[in-house]
C-alpha atoms as a PDB file:
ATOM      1  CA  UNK A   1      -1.370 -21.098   1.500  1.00  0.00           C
ATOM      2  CA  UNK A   2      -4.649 -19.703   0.576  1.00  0.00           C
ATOM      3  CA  UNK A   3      -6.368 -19.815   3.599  1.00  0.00           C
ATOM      4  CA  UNK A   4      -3.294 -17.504   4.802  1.00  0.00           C
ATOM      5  CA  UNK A   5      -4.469 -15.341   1.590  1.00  0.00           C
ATOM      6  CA  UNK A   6      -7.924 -15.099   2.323  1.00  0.00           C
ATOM      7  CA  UNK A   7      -7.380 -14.262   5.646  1.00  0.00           C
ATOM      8  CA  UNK A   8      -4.829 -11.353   4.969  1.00  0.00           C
ATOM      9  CA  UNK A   9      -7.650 -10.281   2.217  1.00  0.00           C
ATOM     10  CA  UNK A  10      -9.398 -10.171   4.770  1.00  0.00           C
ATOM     11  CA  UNK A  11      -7.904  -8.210   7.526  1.00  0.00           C
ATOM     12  CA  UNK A  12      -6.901  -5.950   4.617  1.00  0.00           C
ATOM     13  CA  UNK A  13     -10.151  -5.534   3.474  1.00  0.00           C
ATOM     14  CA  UNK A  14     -11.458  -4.897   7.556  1.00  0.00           C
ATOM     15  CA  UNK A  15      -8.321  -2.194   7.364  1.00  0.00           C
ATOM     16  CA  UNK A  16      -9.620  -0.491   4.193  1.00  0.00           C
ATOM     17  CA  UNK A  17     -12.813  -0.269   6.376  1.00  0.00           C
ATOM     18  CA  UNK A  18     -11.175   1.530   9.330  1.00  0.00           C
ATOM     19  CA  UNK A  19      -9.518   3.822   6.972  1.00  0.00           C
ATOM     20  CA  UNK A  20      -5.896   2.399   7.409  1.00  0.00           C
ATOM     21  CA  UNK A  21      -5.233   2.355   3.854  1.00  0.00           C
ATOM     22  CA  UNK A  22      -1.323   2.384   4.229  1.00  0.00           C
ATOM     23  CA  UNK A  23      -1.577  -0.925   6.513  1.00  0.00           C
ATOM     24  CA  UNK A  24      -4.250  -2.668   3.961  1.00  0.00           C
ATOM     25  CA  UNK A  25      -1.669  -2.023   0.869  1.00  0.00           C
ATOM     26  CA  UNK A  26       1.046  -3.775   2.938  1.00  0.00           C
ATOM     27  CA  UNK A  27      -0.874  -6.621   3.530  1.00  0.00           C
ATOM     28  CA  UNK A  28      -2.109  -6.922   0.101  1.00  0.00           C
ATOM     29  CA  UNK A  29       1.501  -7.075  -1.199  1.00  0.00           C
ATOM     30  CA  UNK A  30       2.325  -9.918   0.815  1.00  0.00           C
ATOM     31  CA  UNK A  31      -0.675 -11.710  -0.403  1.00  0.00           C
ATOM     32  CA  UNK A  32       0.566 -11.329  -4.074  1.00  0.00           C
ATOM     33  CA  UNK A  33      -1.840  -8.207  -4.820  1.00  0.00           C
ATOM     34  CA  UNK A  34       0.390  -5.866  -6.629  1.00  0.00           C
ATOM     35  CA  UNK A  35      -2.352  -3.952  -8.540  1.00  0.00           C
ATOM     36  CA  UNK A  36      -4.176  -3.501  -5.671  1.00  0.00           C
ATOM     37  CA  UNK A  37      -1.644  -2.326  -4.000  1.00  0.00           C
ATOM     38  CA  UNK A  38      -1.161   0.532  -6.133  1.00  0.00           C
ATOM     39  CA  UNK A  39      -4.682   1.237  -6.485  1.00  0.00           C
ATOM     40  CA  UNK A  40      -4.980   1.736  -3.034  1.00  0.00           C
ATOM     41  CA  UNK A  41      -1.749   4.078  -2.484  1.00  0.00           C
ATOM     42  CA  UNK A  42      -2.928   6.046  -5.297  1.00  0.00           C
ATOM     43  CA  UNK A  43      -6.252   6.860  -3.932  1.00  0.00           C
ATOM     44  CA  UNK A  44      -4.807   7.583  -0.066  1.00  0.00           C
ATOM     45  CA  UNK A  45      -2.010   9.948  -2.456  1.00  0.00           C
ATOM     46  CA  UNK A  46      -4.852  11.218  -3.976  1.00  0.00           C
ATOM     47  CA  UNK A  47      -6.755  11.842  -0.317  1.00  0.00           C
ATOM     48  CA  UNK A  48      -3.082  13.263   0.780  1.00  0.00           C
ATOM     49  CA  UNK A  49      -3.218  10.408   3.683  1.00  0.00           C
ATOM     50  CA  UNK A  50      -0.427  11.220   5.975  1.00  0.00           C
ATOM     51  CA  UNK A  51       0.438   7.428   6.631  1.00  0.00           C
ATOM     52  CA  UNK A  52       2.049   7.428   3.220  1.00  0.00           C
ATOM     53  CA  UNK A  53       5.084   9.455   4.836  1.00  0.00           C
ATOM     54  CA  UNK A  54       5.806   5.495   6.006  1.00  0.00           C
ATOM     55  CA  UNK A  55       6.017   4.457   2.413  1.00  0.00           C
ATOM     56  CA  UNK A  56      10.095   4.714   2.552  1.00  0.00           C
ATOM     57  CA  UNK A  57      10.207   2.917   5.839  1.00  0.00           C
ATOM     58  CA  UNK A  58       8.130  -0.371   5.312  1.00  0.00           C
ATOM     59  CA  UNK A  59      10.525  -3.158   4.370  1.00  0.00           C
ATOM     60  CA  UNK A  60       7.241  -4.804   3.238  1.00  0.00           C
ATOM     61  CA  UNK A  61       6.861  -2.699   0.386  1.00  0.00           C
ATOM     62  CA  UNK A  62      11.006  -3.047  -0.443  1.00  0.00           C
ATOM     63  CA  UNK A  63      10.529  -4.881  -4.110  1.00  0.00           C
ATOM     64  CA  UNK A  64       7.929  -1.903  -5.079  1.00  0.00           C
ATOM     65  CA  UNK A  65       9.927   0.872  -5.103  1.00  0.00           C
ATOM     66  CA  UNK A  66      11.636   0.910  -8.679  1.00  0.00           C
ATOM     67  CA  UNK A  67       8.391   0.424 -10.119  1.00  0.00           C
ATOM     68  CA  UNK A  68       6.842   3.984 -11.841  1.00  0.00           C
ATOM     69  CA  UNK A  69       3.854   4.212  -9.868  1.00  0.00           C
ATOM     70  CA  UNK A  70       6.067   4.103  -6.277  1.00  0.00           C
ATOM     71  CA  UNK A  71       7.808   7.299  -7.660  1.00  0.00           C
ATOM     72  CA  UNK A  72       4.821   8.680  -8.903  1.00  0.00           C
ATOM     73  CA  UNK A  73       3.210   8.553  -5.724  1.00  0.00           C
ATOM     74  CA  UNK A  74       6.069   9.742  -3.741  1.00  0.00           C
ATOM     75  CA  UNK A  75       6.016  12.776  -6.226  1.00  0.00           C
ATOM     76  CA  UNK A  76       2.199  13.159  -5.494  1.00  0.00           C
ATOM     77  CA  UNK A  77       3.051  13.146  -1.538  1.00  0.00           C
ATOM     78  CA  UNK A  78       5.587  15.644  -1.685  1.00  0.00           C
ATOM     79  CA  UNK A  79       8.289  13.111  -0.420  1.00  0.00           C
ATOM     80  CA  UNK A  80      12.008  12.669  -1.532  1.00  0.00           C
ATOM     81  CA  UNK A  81      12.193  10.211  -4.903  1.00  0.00           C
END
């Protein structure tokens, strides 16, 4: 199981690099990364990245969304709560 984790650190990490900071937050969540997570969403909500209009659709991200910094960030992107 940590190889898998490293790896998916990894191709997060080579996401974060290509600017696909949406994608790299999934990944990180399935790898156990919740603060991460959030401090990557924050800063795209903060650069107004258009790929967080996907936030609502990615079943990945399912067990994140009653948490205060979700809503927050939805808030931040303009999008419905």
């Amino acid at each position: 199981m940590d190889g898998d984790k490293a790896t998916g650190i990894r191709i997060a990490d080579e996401l974060i690099e290509q600017r696909e900071i949406f994608n790299a937050s999934e990944i990180y969540h399935l790898c156990g990364e919740t603060e991460k997570v959030f401090g990557l969403l924050q800063e795209a909500a903060k650069d107004r990245d258009p790929a967080l209009t996907e936030m609502q659709l990615s079943w990945a991200m399912t067990s994140l969304r009653d948490d205060p910094r979700w809503i927050e960030i939805l808030k931040v992107m303009g999008l419905p709560v």
